[in-house]
Every structure is written in structure tokens, then in C-alpha cells.
Protein backbone atom coordinates (compact mmCIF):
# COMPACT_ATOMS: atom_id res chain seq x y z
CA UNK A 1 52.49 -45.80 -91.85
CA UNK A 2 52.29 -48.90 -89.41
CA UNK A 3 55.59 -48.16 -87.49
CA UNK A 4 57.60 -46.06 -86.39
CA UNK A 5 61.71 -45.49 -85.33
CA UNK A 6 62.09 -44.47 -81.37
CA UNK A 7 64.69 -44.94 -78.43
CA UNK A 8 64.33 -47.84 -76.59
CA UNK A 9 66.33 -49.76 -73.99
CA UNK A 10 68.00 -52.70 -75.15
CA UNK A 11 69.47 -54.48 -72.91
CA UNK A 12 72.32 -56.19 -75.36
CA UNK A 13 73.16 -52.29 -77.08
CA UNK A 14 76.49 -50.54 -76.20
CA UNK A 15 74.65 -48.14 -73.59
CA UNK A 16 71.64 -49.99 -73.49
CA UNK A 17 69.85 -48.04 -76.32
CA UNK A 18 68.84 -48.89 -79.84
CA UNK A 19 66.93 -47.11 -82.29
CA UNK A 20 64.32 -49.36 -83.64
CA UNK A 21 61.13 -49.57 -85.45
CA UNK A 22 58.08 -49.95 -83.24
CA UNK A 23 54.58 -50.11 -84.11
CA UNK A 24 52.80 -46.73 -84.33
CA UNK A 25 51.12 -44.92 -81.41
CA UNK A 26 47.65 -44.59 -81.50
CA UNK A 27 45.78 -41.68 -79.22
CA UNK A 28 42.86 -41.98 -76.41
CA UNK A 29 40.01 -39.34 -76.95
CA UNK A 30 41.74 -36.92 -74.62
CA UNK A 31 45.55 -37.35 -76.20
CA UNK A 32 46.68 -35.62 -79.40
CA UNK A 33 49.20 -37.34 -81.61
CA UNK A 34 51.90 -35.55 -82.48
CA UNK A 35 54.68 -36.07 -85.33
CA UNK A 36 57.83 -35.70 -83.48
CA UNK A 37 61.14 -34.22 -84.86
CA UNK A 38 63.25 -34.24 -81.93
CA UNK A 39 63.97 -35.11 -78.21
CA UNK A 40 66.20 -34.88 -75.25
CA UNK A 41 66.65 -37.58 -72.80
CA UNK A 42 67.13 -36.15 -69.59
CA UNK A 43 68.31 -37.40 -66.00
CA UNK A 44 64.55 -39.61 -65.64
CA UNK A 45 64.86 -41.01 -69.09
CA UNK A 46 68.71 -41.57 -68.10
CA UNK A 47 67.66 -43.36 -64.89
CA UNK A 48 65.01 -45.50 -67.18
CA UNK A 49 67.88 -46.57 -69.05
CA UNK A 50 69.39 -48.61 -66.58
CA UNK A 51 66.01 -49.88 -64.53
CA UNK A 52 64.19 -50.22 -67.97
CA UNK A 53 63.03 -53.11 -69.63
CA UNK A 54 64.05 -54.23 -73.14
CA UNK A 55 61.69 -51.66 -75.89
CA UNK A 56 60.93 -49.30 -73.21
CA UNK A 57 60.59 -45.88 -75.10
CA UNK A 58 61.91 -43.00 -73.85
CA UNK A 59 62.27 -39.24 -74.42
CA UNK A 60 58.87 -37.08 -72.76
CA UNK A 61 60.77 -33.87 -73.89
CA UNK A 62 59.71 -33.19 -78.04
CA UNK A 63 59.27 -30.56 -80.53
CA UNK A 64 57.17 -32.06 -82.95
CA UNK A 65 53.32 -30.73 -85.15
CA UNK A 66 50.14 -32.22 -83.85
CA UNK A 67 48.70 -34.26 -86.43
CA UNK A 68 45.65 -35.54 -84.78
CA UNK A 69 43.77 -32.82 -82.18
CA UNK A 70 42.49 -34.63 -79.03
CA UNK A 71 39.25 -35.85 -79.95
CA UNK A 72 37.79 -34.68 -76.44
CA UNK A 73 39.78 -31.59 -76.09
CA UNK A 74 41.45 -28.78 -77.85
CA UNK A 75 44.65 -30.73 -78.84
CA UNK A 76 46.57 -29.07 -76.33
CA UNK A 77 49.55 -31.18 -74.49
């Protein structure tokens, strides 16, 4: 899989977000990359919404399965 769908800022969307596809994340030794199922956006992703640039992703809070452990590290967020 070469991309995926997130929430981005776009500046021309009713709200200023869009789902789109973007290209798939790829991990540092010391991340883990994890298959999300769902976020929140809360007041800081809110607030990135309006200074944010157009494809900014947002959502940090996820419930998701690590697919790939931290190379480094236990695999631990």
C-alpha cells in the first residue's frame, strides 16, 4: 500500500478539512508504525486548522495496532 486516507487542512474545504489520500508514513529506528482506526481532533488540532497549511495532517490522539515495532526500541508510543 503506497498511500494512505488522513485529515488534512485544505484551505478551499467547507471547514478547511478534506479527507485525502497521502503517501504512506514511513518510521525512524526509534518510531513504531501503527495502523490507525480512529482519532479525535482536539482544541490543538482545532487551532492547526485555522493556522495550518494546505495537507497538514492532523489528529495525535489514535487507537490503532502497531504493525511495525520500533526498530531501536520496544515499540512502545
Amino acid at each position: 500500500m503506497s498511500s494512505i486516507q488522513a485529515i488534512v487542512v485544505d484551505p478551499q474545504a467547507a471547514g478547511r478539512l478534506a479527507i485525502r489520500e497521502v503517501e504512506r508514513p514511513t518510521s525512524t529506528p526509534s518510531e513504531a508504525l501503527v495502523r490507525v482506526y480512529a482519532i479525535s481532533l482536539n482544541l490543538g488540532d482545532v487551532y492547526k486548522v485555522s493556522m495550518g497549511t494546505d495537507g497538514d495532517r492532523l489528529g495525535w490522539d489514535l487507537a490503532g495496532i502497531v504493525e511495525q515495532a520500533a526498530a531501536d526500541g520496544p515499540g512502545t508510543l
